[in-house]
C-alpha atoms as a PDB file:
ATOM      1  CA  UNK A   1       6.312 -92.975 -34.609  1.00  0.00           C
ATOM      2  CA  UNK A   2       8.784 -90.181 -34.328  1.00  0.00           C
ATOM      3  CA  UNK A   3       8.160 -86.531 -34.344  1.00  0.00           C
ATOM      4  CA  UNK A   4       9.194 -86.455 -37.227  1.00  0.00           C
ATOM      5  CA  UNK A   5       7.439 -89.058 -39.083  1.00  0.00           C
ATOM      6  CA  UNK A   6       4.285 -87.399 -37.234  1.00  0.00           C
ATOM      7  CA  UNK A   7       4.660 -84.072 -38.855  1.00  0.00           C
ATOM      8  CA  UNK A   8       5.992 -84.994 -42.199  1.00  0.00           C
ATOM      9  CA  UNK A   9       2.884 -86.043 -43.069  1.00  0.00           C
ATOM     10  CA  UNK A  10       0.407 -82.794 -42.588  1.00  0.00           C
ATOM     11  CA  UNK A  11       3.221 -81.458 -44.894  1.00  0.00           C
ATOM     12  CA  UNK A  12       3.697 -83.917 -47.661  1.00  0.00           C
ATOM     13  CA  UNK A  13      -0.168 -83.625 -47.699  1.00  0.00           C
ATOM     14  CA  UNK A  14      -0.564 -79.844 -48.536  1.00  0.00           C
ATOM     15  CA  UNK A  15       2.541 -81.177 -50.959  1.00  0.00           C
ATOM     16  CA  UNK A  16       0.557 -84.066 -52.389  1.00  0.00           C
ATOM     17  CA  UNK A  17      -2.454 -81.477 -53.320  1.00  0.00           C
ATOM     18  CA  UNK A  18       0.164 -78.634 -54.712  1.00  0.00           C
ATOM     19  CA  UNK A  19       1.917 -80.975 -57.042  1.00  0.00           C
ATOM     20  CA  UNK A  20      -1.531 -82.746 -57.863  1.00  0.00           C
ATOM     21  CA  UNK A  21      -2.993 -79.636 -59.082  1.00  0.00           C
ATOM     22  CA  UNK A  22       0.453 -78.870 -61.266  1.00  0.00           C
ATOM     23  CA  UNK A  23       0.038 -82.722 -62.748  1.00  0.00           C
ATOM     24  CA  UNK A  24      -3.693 -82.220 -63.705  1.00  0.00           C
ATOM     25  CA  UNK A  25      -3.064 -78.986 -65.078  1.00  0.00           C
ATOM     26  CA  UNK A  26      -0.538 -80.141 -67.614  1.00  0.00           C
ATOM     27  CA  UNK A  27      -2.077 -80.724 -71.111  1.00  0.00           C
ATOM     28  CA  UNK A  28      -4.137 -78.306 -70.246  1.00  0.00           C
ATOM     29  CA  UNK A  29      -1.027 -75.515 -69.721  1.00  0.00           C
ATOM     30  CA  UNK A  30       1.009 -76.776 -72.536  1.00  0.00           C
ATOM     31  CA  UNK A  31      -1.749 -77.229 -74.991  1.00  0.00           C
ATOM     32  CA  UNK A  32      -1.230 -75.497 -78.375  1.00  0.00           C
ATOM     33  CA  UNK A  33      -2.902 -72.119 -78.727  1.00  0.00           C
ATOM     34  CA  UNK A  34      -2.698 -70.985 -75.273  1.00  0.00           C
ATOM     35  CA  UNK A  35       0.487 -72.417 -74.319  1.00  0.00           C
ATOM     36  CA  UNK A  36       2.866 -69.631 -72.715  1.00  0.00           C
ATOM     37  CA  UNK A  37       6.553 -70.303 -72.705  1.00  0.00           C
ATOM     38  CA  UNK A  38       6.774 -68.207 -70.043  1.00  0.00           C
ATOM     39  CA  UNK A  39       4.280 -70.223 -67.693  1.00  0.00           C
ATOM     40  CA  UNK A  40       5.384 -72.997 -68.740  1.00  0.00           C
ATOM     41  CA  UNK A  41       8.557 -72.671 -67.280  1.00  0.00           C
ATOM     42  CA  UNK A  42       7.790 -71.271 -64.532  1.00  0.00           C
ATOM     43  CA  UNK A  43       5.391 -74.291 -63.854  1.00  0.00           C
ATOM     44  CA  UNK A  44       7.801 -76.518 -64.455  1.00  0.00           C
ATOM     45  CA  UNK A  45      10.210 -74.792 -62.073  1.00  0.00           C
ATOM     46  CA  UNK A  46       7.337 -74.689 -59.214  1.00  0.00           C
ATOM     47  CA  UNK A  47       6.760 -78.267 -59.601  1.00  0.00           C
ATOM     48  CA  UNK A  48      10.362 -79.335 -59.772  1.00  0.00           C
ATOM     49  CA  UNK A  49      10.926 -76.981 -56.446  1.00  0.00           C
ATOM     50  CA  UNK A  50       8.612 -78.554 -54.565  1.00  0.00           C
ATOM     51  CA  UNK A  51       9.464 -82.450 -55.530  1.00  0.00           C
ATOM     52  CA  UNK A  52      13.439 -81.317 -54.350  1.00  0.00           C
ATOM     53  CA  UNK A  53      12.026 -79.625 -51.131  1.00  0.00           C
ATOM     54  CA  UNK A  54      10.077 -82.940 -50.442  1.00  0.00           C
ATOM     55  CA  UNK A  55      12.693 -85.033 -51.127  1.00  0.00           C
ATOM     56  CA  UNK A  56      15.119 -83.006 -48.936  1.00  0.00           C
ATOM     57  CA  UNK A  57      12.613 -83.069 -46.306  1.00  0.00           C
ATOM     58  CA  UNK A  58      14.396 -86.451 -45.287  1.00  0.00           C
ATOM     59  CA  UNK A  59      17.548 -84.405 -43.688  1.00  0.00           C
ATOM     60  CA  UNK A  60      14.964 -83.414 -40.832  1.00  0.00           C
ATOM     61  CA  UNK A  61      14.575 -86.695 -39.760  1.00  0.00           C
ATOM     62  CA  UNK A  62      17.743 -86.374 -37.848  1.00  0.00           C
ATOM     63  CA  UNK A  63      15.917 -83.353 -36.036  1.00  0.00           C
ATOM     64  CA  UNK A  64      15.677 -84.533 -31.855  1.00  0.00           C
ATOM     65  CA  UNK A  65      13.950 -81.992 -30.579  1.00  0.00           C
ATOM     66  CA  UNK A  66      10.866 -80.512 -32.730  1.00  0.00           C
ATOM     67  CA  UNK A  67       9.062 -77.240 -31.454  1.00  0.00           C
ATOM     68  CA  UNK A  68       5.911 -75.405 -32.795  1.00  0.00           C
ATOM     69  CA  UNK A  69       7.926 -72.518 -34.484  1.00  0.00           C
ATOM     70  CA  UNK A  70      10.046 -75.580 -36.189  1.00  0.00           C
ATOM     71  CA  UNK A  71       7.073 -77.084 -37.646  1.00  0.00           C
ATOM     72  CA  UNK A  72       5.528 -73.268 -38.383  1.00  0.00           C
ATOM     73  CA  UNK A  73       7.986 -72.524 -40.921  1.00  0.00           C
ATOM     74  CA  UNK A  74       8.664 -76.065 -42.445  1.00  0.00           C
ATOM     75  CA  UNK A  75       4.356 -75.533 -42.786  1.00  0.00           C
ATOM     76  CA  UNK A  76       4.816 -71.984 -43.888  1.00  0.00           C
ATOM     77  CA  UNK A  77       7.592 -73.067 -47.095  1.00  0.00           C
ATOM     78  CA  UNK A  78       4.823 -75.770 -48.271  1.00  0.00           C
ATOM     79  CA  UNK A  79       1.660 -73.502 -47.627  1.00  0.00           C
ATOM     80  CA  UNK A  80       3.915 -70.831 -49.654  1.00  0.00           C
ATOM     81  CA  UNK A  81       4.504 -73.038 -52.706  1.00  0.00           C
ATOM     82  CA  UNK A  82       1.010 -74.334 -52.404  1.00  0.00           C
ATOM     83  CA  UNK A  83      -0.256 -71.030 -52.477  1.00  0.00           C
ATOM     84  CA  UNK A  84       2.284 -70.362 -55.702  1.00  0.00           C
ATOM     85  CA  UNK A  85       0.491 -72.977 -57.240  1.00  0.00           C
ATOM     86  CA  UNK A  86      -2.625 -71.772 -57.403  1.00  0.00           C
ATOM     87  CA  UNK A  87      -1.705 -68.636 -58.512  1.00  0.00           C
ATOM     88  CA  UNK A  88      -0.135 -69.875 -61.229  1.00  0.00           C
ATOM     89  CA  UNK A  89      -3.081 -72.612 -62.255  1.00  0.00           C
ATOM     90  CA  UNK A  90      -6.319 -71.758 -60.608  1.00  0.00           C
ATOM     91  CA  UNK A  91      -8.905 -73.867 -59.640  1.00  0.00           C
ATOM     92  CA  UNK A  92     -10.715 -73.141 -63.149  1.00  0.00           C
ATOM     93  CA  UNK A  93      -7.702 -74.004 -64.790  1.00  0.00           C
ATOM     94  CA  UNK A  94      -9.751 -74.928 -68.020  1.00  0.00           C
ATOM     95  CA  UNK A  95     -11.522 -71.878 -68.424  1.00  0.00           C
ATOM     96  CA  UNK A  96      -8.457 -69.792 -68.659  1.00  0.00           C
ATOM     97  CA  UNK A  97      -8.081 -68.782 -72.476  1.00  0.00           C
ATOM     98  CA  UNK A  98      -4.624 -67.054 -72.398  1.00  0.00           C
ATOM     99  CA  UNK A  99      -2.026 -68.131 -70.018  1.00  0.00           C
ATOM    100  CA  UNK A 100       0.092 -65.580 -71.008  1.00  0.00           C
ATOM    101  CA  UNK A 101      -2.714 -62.842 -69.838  1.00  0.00           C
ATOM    102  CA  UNK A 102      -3.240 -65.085 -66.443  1.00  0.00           C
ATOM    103  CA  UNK A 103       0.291 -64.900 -65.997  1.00  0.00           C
ATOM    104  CA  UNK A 104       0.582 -61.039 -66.413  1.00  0.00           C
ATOM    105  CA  UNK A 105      -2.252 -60.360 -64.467  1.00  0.00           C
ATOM    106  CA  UNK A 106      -0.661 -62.491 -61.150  1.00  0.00           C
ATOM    107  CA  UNK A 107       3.138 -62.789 -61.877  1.00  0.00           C
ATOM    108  CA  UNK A 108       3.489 -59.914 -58.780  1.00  0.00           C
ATOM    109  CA  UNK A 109       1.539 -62.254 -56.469  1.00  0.00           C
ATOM    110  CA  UNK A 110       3.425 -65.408 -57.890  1.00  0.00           C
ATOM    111  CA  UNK A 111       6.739 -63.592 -57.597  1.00  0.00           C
ATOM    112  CA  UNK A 112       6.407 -62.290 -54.441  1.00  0.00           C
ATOM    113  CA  UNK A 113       5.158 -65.599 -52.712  1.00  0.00           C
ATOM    114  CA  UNK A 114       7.971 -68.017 -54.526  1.00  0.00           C
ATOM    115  CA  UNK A 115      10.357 -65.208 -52.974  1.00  0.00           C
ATOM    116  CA  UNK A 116       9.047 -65.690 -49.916  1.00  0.00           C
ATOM    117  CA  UNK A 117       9.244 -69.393 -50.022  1.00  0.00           C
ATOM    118  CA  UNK A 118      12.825 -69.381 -50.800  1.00  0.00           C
ATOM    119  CA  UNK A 119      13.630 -67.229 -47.824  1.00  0.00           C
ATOM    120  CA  UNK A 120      11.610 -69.634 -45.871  1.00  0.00           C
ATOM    121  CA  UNK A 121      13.395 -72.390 -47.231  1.00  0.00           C
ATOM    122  CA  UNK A 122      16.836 -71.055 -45.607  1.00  0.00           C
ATOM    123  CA  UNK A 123      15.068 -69.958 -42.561  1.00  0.00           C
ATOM    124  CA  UNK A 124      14.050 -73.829 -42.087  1.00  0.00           C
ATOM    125  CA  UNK A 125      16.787 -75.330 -42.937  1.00  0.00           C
ATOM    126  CA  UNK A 126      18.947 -73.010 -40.808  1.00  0.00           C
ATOM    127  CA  UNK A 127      16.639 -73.372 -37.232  1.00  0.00           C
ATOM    128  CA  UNK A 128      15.894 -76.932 -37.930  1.00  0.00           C
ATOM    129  CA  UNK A 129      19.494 -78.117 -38.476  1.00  0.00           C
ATOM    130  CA  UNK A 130      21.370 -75.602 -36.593  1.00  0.00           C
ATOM    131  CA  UNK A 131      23.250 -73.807 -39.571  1.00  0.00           C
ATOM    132  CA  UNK A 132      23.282 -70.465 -40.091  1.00  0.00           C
ATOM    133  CA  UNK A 133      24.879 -70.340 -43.390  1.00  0.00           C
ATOM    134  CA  UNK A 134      23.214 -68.555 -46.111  1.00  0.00           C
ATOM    135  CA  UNK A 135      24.697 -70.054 -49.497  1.00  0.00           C
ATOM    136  CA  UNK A 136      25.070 -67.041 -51.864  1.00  0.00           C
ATOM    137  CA  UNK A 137      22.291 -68.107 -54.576  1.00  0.00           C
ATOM    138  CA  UNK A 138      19.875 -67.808 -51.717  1.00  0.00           C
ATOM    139  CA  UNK A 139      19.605 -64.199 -51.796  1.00  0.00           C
ATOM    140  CA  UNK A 140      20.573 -63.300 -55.256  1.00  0.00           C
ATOM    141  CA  UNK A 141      17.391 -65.987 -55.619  1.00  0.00           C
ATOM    142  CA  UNK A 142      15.044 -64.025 -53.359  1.00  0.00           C
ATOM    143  CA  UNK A 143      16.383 -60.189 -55.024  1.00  0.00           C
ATOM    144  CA  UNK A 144      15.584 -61.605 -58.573  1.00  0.00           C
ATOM    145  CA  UNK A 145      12.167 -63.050 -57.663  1.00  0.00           C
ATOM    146  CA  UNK A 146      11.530 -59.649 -55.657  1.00  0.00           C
ATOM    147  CA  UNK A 147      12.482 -57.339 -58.056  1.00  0.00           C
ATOM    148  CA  UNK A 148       9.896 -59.152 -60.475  1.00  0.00           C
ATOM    149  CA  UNK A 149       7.058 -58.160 -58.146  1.00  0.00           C
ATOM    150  CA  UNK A 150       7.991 -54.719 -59.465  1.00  0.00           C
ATOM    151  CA  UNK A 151       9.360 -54.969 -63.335  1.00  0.00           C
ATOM    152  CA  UNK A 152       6.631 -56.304 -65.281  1.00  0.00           C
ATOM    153  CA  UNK A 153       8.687 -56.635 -68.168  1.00  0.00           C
ATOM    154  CA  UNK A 154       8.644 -60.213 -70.110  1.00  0.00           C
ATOM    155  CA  UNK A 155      12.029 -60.136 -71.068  1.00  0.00           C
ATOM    156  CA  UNK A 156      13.132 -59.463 -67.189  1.00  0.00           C
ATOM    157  CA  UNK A 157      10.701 -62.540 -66.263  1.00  0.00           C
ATOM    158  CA  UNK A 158      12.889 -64.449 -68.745  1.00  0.00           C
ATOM    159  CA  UNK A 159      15.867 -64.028 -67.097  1.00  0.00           C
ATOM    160  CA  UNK A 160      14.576 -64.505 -63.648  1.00  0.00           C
ATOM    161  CA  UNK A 161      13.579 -68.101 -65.139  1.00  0.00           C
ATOM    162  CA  UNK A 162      16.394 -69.017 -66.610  1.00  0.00           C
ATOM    163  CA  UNK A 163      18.488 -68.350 -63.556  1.00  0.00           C
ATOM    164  CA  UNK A 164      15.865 -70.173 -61.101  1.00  0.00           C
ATOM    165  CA  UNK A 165      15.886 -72.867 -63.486  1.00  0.00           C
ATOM    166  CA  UNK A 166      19.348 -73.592 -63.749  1.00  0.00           C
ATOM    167  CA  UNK A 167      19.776 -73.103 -59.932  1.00  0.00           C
ATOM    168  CA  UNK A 168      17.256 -75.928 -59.715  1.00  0.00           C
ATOM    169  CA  UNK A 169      19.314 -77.734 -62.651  1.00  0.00           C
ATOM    170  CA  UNK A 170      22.427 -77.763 -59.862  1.00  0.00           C
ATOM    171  CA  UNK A 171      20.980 -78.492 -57.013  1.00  0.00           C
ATOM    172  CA  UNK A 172      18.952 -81.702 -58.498  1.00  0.00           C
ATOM    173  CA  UNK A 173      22.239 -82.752 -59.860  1.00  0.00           C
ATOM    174  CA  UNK A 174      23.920 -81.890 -55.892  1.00  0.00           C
ATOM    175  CA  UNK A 175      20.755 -84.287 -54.965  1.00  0.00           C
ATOM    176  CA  UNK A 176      21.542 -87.096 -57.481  1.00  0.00           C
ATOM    177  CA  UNK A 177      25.223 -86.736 -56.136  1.00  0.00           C
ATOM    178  CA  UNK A 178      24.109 -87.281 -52.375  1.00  0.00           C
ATOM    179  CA  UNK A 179      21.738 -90.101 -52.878  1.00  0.00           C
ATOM    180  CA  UNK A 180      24.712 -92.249 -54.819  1.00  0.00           C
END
Protein backbone atom coordinates (compact mmCIF):
# COMPACT_ATOMS: atom_id res chain seq x y z
CA UNK A 1 0.00 0.00 0.00
CA UNK A 2 1.37 3.37 -0.87
CA UNK A 3 1.30 6.48 1.14
CA UNK A 4 -0.94 7.50 -0.69
CA UNK A 5 -3.46 4.88 -0.89
CA UNK A 6 -2.92 4.90 3.09
CA UNK A 7 -4.09 8.40 3.57
CA UNK A 8 -6.68 8.71 0.92
CA UNK A 9 -8.76 6.83 2.84
CA UNK A 10 -9.13 8.81 6.42
CA UNK A 11 -10.07 11.50 3.79
CA UNK A 12 -12.55 9.99 1.45
CA UNK A 13 -14.09 8.89 4.83
CA UNK A 14 -14.82 12.37 6.41
CA UNK A 15 -15.89 12.75 2.41
CA UNK A 16 -18.13 9.70 2.44
CA UNK A 17 -20.04 11.18 5.72
CA UNK A 18 -20.14 14.99 4.18
CA UNK A 19 -21.71 13.95 0.95
CA UNK A 20 -23.91 11.27 2.88
CA UNK A 21 -25.44 13.84 4.96
CA UNK A 22 -26.05 16.21 1.61
CA UNK A 23 -27.77 12.84 -0.11
CA UNK A 24 -30.09 12.17 2.93
CA UNK A 25 -30.94 15.63 3.24
CA UNK A 26 -32.33 15.98 -0.23
CA UNK A 27 -36.18 15.62 -0.36
CA UNK A 28 -36.07 16.91 2.67
CA UNK A 29 -34.22 20.46 1.34
CA UNK A 30 -36.07 20.60 -1.85
CA UNK A 31 -39.43 19.71 -0.54
CA UNK A 32 -42.24 22.16 -1.43
CA UNK A 33 -43.05 24.72 1.24
CA UNK A 34 -39.74 25.13 2.71
CA UNK A 35 -37.69 24.76 -0.25
CA UNK A 36 -35.14 27.82 -0.59
CA UNK A 37 -33.71 28.51 -3.98
CA UNK A 38 -31.07 29.96 -2.41
CA UNK A 39 -30.00 26.76 -0.32
CA UNK A 40 -30.67 24.83 -2.73
CA UNK A 41 -28.06 25.96 -4.80
CA UNK A 42 -25.77 26.41 -2.64
CA UNK A 43 -26.25 22.66 -1.60
CA UNK A 44 -25.97 21.61 -4.75
CA UNK A 45 -22.74 23.56 -5.28
CA UNK A 46 -21.25 22.05 -1.83
CA UNK A 47 -22.01 18.66 -2.93
CA UNK A 48 -20.80 19.00 -6.47
CA UNK A 49 -17.41 20.67 -4.86
CA UNK A 50 -16.67 18.03 -2.90
CA UNK A 51 -17.42 14.97 -5.53
CA UNK A 52 -14.72 17.18 -8.04
CA UNK A 53 -12.23 17.57 -5.06
CA UNK A 54 -12.54 13.71 -4.51
CA UNK A 55 -12.24 12.87 -7.82
CA UNK A 56 -9.17 15.14 -8.30
CA UNK A 57 -7.75 13.65 -5.31
CA UNK A 58 -6.29 11.00 -7.84
CA UNK A 59 -3.47 13.66 -9.14
CA UNK A 60 -1.82 13.06 -5.57
CA UNK A 61 -1.15 9.71 -6.21
CA UNK A 62 1.86 10.74 -8.12
CA UNK A 63 2.96 12.48 -4.72
CA UNK A 64 6.65 10.47 -3.57
CA UNK A 65 7.27 11.92 -0.64
CA UNK A 66 4.15 12.61 1.84
CA UNK A 67 4.78 14.69 5.13
CA UNK A 68 2.41 15.52 8.09
CA UNK A 69 1.80 19.21 6.98
CA UNK A 70 0.91 17.52 3.36
CA UNK A 71 -1.67 15.39 4.77
CA UNK A 72 -2.76 18.47 7.38
CA UNK A 73 -4.09 20.54 4.73
CA UNK A 74 -5.40 17.86 2.20
CA UNK A 75 -7.38 16.88 5.95
CA UNK A 76 -8.03 20.51 6.63
CA UNK A 77 -9.94 21.16 2.74
CA UNK A 78 -12.25 17.94 3.59
CA UNK A 79 -12.78 18.76 7.41
CA UNK A 80 -13.62 22.41 5.90
CA UNK A 81 -16.30 21.23 3.46
CA UNK A 82 -17.47 18.74 6.00
CA UNK A 83 -17.86 21.32 8.39
CA UNK A 84 -19.79 23.49 5.41
CA UNK A 85 -22.04 20.78 5.34
CA UNK A 86 -23.35 20.80 8.42
CA UNK A 87 -23.85 24.22 8.53
CA UNK A 88 -25.79 24.20 5.77
CA UNK A 89 -28.03 20.86 6.81
CA UNK A 90 -27.75 20.15 10.46
CA UNK A 91 -27.99 17.11 12.13
CA UNK A 92 -31.88 17.85 12.76
CA UNK A 93 -32.25 18.46 9.30
CA UNK A 94 -36.06 17.55 9.56
CA UNK A 95 -36.98 19.78 12.16
CA UNK A 96 -35.88 22.82 10.33
CA UNK A 97 -39.18 24.66 9.12
CA UNK A 98 -37.66 27.44 6.92
CA UNK A 99 -34.51 26.90 5.09
CA UNK A 100 -34.46 30.18 3.99
CA UNK A 101 -34.35 31.45 7.88
CA UNK A 102 -31.55 28.52 8.57
CA UNK A 103 -29.74 29.85 5.81
CA UNK A 104 -29.81 33.57 6.99
CA UNK A 105 -29.11 32.78 10.33
CA UNK A 106 -25.54 30.73 9.24
CA UNK A 107 -24.73 31.96 5.65
CA UNK A 108 -21.60 34.07 7.58
CA UNK A 109 -20.37 30.78 9.07
CA UNK A 110 -21.09 28.86 5.71
CA UNK A 111 -19.43 31.63 3.73
CA UNK A 112 -16.60 32.06 5.62
CA UNK A 113 -15.67 28.25 5.93
CA UNK A 114 -16.35 27.41 1.94
CA UNK A 115 -13.84 30.50 1.59
CA UNK A 116 -11.58 28.98 3.54
CA UNK A 117 -11.79 25.69 1.84
CA UNK A 118 -11.09 27.13 -1.46
CA UNK A 119 -7.93 28.78 -0.25
CA UNK A 120 -7.06 25.47 1.15
CA UNK A 121 -7.74 23.86 -1.95
CA UNK A 122 -4.83 25.97 -3.77
CA UNK A 123 -2.67 25.73 -0.79
CA UNK A 124 -2.84 21.74 -1.33
CA UNK A 125 -2.62 21.51 -4.55
CA UNK A 126 0.31 23.96 -4.72
CA UNK A 127 2.66 22.09 -1.69
CA UNK A 128 1.54 18.72 -2.74
CA UNK A 129 2.40 19.03 -6.46
CA UNK A 130 4.99 21.60 -6.39
CA UNK A 131 3.09 24.52 -8.27
CA UNK A 132 2.80 27.68 -7.12
CA UNK A 133 0.41 29.03 -9.54
CA UNK A 134 -2.65 30.62 -8.33
CA UNK A 135 -5.26 30.47 -11.35
CA UNK A 136 -7.13 33.83 -11.25
CA UNK A 137 -10.77 32.42 -10.26
CA UNK A 138 -9.08 31.26 -7.11
CA UNK A 139 -9.07 34.47 -5.44
CA UNK A 140 -11.82 36.34 -7.08
CA UNK A 141 -13.54 32.83 -5.60
CA UNK A 142 -12.29 33.33 -2.04
CA UNK A 143 -13.10 37.64 -2.18
CA UNK A 144 -16.74 36.79 -3.29
CA UNK A 145 -17.32 34.07 -0.67
CA UNK A 146 -15.56 36.54 1.94
CA UNK A 147 -17.27 39.47 1.25
CA UNK A 148 -20.60 37.39 1.88
CA UNK A 149 -19.53 36.81 5.48
CA UNK A 150 -20.19 40.55 5.64
CA UNK A 151 -23.22 41.60 3.06
CA UNK A 152 -26.15 39.81 4.17
CA UNK A 153 -28.01 40.82 1.30
CA UNK A 154 -29.99 37.94 -0.77
CA UNK A 155 -29.53 39.40 -3.94
CA UNK A 156 -25.50 39.62 -3.28
CA UNK A 157 -25.77 35.76 -2.15
CA UNK A 158 -27.28 35.30 -5.63
CA UNK A 159 -24.58 36.41 -7.42
CA UNK A 160 -21.94 34.81 -5.34
CA UNK A 161 -23.89 31.48 -6.47
CA UNK A 162 -24.18 31.95 -9.73
CA UNK A 163 -20.52 32.68 -10.19
CA UNK A 164 -19.39 29.58 -7.87
CA UNK A 165 -21.71 27.62 -9.80
CA UNK A 166 -20.62 28.24 -13.12
CA UNK A 167 -16.93 28.06 -11.98
CA UNK A 168 -17.86 24.54 -10.91
CA UNK A 169 -19.84 24.22 -14.39
CA UNK A 170 -16.06 24.74 -16.09
CA UNK A 171 -14.05 22.98 -14.19
CA UNK A 172 -16.37 19.63 -14.28
CA UNK A 173 -16.39 20.12 -17.96
CA UNK A 174 -12.04 20.70 -17.68
CA UNK A 175 -12.56 17.20 -15.66
CA UNK A 176 -14.70 15.42 -18.32
CA UNK A 177 -12.00 16.79 -20.84
CA UNK A 178 -9.01 15.13 -18.83
CA UNK A 179 -10.55 11.82 -18.14
CA UNK A 180 -11.27 11.31 -22.19
Amino acid sequence: MTHFEYLSVAVSIIFALSIGRLVAALPNVVSSGRRDWLHVGHFACLLVVQMQFWWRMWQFKSVTEWDFLGFFLLFAVTLLYYLATHILVPANYAEVDDWQDHFAMNQQWFHGIVALAWASSGAVSGYLMKVFFIPPPMPITVLLFATAIAYSRRWFHFVVLVWWASLLTVITLGLQQGAA
